[in-house]
Protein backbone atom coordinates (compact mmCIF):
# COMPACT_ATOMS: atom_id res chain seq x y z
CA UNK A 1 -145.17 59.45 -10.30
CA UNK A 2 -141.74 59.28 -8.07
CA UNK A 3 -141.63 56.25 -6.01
CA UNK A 4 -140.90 57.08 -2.35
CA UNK A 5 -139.94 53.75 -1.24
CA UNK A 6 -137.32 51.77 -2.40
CA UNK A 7 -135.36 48.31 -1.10
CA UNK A 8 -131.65 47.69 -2.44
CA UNK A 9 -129.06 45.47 -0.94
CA UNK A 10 -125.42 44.34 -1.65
CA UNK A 11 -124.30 41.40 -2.57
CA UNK A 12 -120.79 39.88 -1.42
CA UNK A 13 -118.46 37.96 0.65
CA UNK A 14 -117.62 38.96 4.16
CA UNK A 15 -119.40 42.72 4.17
CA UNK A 16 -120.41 43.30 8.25
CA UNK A 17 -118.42 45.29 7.99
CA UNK A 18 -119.39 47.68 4.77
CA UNK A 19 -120.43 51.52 5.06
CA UNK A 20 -122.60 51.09 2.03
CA UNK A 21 -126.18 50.85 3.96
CA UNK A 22 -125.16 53.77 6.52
CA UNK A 23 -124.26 55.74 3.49
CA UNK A 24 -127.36 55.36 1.17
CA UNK A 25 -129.73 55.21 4.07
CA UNK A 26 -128.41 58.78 5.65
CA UNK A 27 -129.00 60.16 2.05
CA UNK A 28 -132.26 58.67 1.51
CA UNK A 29 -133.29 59.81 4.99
CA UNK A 30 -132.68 63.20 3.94
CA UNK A 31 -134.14 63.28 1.12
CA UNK A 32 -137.57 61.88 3.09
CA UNK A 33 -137.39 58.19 1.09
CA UNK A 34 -138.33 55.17 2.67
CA UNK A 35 -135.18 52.86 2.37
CA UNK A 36 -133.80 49.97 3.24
CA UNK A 37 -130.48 48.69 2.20
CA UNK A 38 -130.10 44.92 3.13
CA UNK A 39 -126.39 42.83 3.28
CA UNK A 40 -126.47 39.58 1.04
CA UNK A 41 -123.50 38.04 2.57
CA UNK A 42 -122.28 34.87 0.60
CA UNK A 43 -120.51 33.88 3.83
CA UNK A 44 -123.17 34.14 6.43
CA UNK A 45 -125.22 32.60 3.67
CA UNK A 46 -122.32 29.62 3.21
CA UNK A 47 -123.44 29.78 -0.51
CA UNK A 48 -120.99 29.86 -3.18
CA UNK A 49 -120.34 32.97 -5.28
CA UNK A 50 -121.94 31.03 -8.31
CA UNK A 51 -124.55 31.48 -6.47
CA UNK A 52 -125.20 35.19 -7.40
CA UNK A 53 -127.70 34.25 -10.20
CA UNK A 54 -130.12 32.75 -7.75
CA UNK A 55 -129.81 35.16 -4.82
CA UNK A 56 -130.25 38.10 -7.73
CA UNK A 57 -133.58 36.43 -8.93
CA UNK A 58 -134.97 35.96 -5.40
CA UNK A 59 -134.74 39.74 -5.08
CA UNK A 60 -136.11 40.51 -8.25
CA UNK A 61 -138.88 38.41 -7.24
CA UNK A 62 -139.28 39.98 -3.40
CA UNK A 63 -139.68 42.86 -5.06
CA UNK A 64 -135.91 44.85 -4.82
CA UNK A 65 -135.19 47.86 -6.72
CA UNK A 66 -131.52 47.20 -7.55
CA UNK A 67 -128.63 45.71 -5.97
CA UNK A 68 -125.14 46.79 -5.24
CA UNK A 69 -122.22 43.98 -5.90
CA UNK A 70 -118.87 43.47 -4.68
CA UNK A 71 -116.24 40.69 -4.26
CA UNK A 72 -116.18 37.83 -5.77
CA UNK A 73 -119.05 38.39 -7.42
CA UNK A 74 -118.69 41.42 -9.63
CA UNK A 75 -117.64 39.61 -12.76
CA UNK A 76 -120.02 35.91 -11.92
CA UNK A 77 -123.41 38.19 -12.33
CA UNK A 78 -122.92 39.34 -15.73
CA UNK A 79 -124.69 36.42 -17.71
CA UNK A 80 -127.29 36.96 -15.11
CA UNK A 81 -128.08 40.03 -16.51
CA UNK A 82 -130.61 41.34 -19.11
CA UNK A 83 -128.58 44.20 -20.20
CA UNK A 84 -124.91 46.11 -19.19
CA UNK A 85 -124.22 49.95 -19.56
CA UNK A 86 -121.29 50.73 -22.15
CA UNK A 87 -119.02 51.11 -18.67
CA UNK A 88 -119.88 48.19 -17.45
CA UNK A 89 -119.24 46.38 -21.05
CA UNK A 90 -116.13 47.87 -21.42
CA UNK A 91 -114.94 46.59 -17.84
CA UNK A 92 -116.49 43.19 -17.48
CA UNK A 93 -117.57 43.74 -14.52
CA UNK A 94 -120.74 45.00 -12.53
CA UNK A 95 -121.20 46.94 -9.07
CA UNK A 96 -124.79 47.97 -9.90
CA UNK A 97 -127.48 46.12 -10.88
CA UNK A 98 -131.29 48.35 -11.83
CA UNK A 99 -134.53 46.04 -12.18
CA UNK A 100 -136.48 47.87 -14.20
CA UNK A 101 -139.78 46.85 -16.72
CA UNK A 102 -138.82 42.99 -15.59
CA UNK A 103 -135.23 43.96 -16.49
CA UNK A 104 -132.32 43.31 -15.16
CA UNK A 105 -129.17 46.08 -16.18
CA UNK A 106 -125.81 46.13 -15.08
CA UNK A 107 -123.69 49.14 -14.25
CA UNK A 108 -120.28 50.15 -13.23
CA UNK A 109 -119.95 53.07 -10.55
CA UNK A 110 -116.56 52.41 -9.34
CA UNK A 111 -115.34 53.74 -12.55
CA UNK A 112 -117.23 57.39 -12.49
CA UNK A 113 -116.71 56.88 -8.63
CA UNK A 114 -112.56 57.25 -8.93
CA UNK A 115 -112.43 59.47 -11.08
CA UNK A 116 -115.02 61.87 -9.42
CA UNK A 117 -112.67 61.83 -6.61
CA UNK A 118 -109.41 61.64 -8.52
CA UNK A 119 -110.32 64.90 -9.83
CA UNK A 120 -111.72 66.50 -6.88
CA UNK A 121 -109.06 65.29 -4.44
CA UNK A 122 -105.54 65.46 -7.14
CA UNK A 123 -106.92 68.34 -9.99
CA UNK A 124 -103.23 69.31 -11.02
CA UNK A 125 -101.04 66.17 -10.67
CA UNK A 126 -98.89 65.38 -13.52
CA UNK A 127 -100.34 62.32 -15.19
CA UNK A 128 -97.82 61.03 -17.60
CA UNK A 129 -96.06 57.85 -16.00
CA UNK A 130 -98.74 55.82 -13.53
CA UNK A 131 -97.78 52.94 -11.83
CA UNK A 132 -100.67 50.53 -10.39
CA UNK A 133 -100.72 48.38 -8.22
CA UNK A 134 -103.47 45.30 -8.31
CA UNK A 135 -105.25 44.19 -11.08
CA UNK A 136 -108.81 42.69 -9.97
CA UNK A 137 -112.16 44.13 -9.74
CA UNK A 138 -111.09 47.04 -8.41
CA UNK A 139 -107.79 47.53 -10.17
CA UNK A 140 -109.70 47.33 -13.75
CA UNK A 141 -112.08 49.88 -12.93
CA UNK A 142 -109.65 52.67 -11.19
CA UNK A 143 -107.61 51.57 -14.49
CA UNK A 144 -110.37 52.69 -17.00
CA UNK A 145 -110.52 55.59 -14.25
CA UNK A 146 -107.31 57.11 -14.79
CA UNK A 147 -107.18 56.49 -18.54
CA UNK A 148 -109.84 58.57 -19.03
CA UNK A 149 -108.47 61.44 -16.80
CA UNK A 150 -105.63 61.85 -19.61
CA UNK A 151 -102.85 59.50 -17.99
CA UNK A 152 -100.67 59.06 -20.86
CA UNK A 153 -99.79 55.54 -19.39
CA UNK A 154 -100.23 53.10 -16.87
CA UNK A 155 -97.84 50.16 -15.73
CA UNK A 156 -100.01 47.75 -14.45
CA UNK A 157 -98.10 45.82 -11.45
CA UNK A 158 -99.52 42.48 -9.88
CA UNK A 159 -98.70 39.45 -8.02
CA UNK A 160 -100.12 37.07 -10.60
CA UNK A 161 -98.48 38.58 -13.84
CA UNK A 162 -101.21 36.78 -16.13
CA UNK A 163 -103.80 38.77 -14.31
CA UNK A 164 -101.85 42.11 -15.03
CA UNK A 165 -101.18 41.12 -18.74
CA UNK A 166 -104.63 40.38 -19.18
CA UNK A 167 -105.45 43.94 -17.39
CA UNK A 168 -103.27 45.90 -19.38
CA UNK A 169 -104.17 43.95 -22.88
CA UNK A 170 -108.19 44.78 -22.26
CA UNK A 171 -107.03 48.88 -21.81
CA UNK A 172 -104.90 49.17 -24.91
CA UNK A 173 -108.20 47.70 -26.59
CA UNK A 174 -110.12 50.26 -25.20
CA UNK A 175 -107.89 53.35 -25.28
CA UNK A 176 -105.59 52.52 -27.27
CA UNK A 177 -102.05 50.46 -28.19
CA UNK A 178 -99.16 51.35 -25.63
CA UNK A 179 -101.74 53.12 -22.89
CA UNK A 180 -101.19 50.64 -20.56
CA UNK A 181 -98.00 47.84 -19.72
CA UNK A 182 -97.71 45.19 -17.11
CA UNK A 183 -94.63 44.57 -15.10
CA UNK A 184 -93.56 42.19 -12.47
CA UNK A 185 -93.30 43.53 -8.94
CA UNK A 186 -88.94 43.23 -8.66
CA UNK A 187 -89.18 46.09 -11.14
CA UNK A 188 -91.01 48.66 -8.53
CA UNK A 189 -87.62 50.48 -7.38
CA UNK A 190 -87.33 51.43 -10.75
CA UNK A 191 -90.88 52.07 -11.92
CA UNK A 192 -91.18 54.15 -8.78
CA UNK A 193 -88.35 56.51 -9.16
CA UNK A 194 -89.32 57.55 -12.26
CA UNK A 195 -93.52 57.79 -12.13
CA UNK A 196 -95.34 60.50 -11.69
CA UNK A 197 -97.72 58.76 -8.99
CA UNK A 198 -99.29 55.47 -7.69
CA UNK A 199 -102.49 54.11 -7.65
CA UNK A 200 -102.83 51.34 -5.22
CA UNK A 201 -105.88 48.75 -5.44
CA UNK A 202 -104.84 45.90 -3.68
CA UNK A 203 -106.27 44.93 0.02
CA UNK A 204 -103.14 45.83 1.66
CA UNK A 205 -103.57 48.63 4.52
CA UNK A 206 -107.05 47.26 5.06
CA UNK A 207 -107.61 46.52 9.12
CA UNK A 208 -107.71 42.30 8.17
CA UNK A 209 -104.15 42.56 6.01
CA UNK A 210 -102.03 46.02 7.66
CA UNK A 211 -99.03 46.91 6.05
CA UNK A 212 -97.67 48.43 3.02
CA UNK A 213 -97.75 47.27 -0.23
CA UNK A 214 -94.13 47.51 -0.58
CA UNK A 215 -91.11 49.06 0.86
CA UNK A 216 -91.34 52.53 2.25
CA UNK A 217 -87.72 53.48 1.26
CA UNK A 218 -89.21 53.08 -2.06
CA UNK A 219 -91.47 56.80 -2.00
CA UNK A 220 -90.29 59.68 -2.72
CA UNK A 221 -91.56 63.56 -2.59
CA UNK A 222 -91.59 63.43 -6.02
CA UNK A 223 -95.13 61.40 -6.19
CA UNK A 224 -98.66 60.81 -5.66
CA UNK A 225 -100.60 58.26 -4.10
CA UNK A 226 -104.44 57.33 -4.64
CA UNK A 227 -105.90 54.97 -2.16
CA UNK A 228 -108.78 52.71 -2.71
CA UNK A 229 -109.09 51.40 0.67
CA UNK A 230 -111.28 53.39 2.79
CA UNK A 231 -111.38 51.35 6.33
CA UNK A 232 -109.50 52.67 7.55
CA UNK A 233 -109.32 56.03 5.78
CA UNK A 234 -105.66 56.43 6.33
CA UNK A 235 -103.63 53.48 5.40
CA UNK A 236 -99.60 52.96 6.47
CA UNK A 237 -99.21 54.13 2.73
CA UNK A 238 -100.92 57.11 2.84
CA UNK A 239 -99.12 58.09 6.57
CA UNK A 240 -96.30 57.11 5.06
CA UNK A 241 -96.30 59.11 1.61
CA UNK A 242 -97.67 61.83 3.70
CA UNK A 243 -94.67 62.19 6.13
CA UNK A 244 -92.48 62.67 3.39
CA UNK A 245 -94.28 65.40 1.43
CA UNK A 246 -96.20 63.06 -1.17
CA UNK A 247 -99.74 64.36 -2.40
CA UNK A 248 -102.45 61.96 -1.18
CA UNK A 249 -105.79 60.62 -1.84
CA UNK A 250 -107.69 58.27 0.80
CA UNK A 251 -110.40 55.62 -0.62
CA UNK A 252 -113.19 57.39 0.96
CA UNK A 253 -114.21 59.66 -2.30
CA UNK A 254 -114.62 56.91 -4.20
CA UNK A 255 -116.50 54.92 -2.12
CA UNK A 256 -118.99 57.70 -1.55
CA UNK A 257 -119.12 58.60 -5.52
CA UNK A 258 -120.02 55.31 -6.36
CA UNK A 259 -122.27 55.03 -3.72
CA UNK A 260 -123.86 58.52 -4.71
CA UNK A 261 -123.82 56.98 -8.89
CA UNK A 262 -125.88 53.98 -7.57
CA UNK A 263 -127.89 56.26 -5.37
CA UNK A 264 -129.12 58.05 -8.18
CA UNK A 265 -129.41 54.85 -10.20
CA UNK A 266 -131.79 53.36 -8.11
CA UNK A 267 -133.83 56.62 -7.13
CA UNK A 268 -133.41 58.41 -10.26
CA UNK A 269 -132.40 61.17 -7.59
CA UNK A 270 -129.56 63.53 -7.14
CA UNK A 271 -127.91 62.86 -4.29
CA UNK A 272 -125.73 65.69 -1.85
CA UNK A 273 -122.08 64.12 -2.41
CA UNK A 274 -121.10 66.81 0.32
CA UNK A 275 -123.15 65.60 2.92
CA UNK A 276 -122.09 62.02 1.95
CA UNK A 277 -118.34 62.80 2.26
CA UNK A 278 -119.20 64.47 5.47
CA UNK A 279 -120.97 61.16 6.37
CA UNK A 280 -117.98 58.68 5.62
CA UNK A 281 -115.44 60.68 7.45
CA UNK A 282 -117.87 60.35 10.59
CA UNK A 283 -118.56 57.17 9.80
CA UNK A 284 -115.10 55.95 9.16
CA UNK A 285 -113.78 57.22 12.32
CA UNK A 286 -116.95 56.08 14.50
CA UNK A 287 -116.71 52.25 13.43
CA UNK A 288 -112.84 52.98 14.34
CA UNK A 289 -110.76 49.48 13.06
CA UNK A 290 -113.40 46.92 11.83
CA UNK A 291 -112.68 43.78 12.70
């Protein structure tokens, strides 16, 4: 029999300020579920994120369904975990955690979440030459992302070049030899003028760190630009690329598809993605600059 009540948090550092409960809580609402989605904030906690193994066994003990994870915690939970999905494997990294028969699997929904949006948001954009920008948490999953859409290749571009080599050395594993390079960020103006678009996953454009990633003389019609950031929805990049005539995509589709991947993870549910999209736009403007 289908459970009609479920509890699911997050785990992180400094999320006040994420959309995640308003998000999974609308859904649930609609769908007549009894749910509550609870913050596990590191910060507030002043715990460690090595701490992640405890504070995940003291809600599989208080009786949670699954949890959500985010920074700095998404790679730290894995040998806390019973099982991973093949995504999550492949990744190294966990966003979703399922207790389930005293078990505890990990998942990967920011993966299935980008490129839900990718190809609802940029269907026809050439995908040949991808340039990248960050390569943590985030940046490895959007990575995996847009491999799997068909980009021929991605140039993985970071501040700390071991981080990008390391990046671009666990795709070729997985897709393949030459799929994916690193490069150091002096080489932009010329790794720019001759992509096809950008995919930016760092925190810059986020309300705490405004700004572009790097200089706007540097766009050109000629590209795309995928956002991961979602608060706000439109960044100084996107404005930016937009003003000139670049295609754009904000960071609110993915958050919502990997929100509506756990959803159904935890509920075994199919969640309205429309209604959620509808939701973050509302919400996204409501909250107006988080602090």
């Amino acid at each position: 029999m289908a459970k009609d009540s479920y509890l699911v948090g997050l785990i992180g550092a400094g999320i006040g300020p994420s959309l995640s409960p308003a998000l999974h809580e609308r859904e649930a609402d609609r769908q007549g579920l009894r749910y509550l989605y609870r913050l596990i904030d590191i910060d507030v906690l002043g715990v460690r994120p090595e701490a992640v193994g405890d504070l995940l066994r003291s809600a599989r003990d208080t009786g949670f369904d699954g949890l959500n994870i985010t920074h700095p915690c998404k790679q730290l939970v894995i040998e806390h975990l019973d099982a991973l999905s093949p995504q999550a494997e492949a990744l190294g990294a966990v966003n979703t955690v399922v207790f389930e028969d005293g078990r505890a699997v990990g998942h990967n929904t920011d993966v299935t979440g980008f490129a839900a949006s990718f190809a609802r948001g940029l269907p026809d954009v050439p995908l040949e030459k991808v340039v990248q920008l960050g390569a943590g948490g985030a940046g490895a999953a959007v990575a995996h992302a847009t491999l799997t859409l068909g980009a021929e290749r991605v140039t993985v571009v970071d501040a700390l070049a071991d981080r990008a080599a390391a990046l671009a050395a666990s795709l070729n594993r997985h897709f393949g030899e030459g799929r994916a390079v690193h490069a150091e960020p002096d080489s932009l103006p010329e790794l720019l003028a001759s992509a096809d678009g950008i995919v930016h996953a760092t925190p810059t454009g986020m309300a705490a760190h405004p700004g572009l990633p790097f200089a706007a003389g540097l766009l050109h019609s000629g590209l795309w630009i995928a956002e991961v950031v979602y608060r706000p929805l439109e960044t100084e990049l996107l404005r930016t690329a937009r003003d000139i005539g670049c295609a754009t995509l904000d960071g609110g589709g993915m958050a919502v598809f990997q929100a509506a991947d756990a959803f159904r993870l935890f509920t075994g549910r199919e969640p309205d993605s429309a209604r959620m999209l509808a939701d973050i736009t509302e919400l996204a403007g409501a909250v107006g600059t988080p602090k």
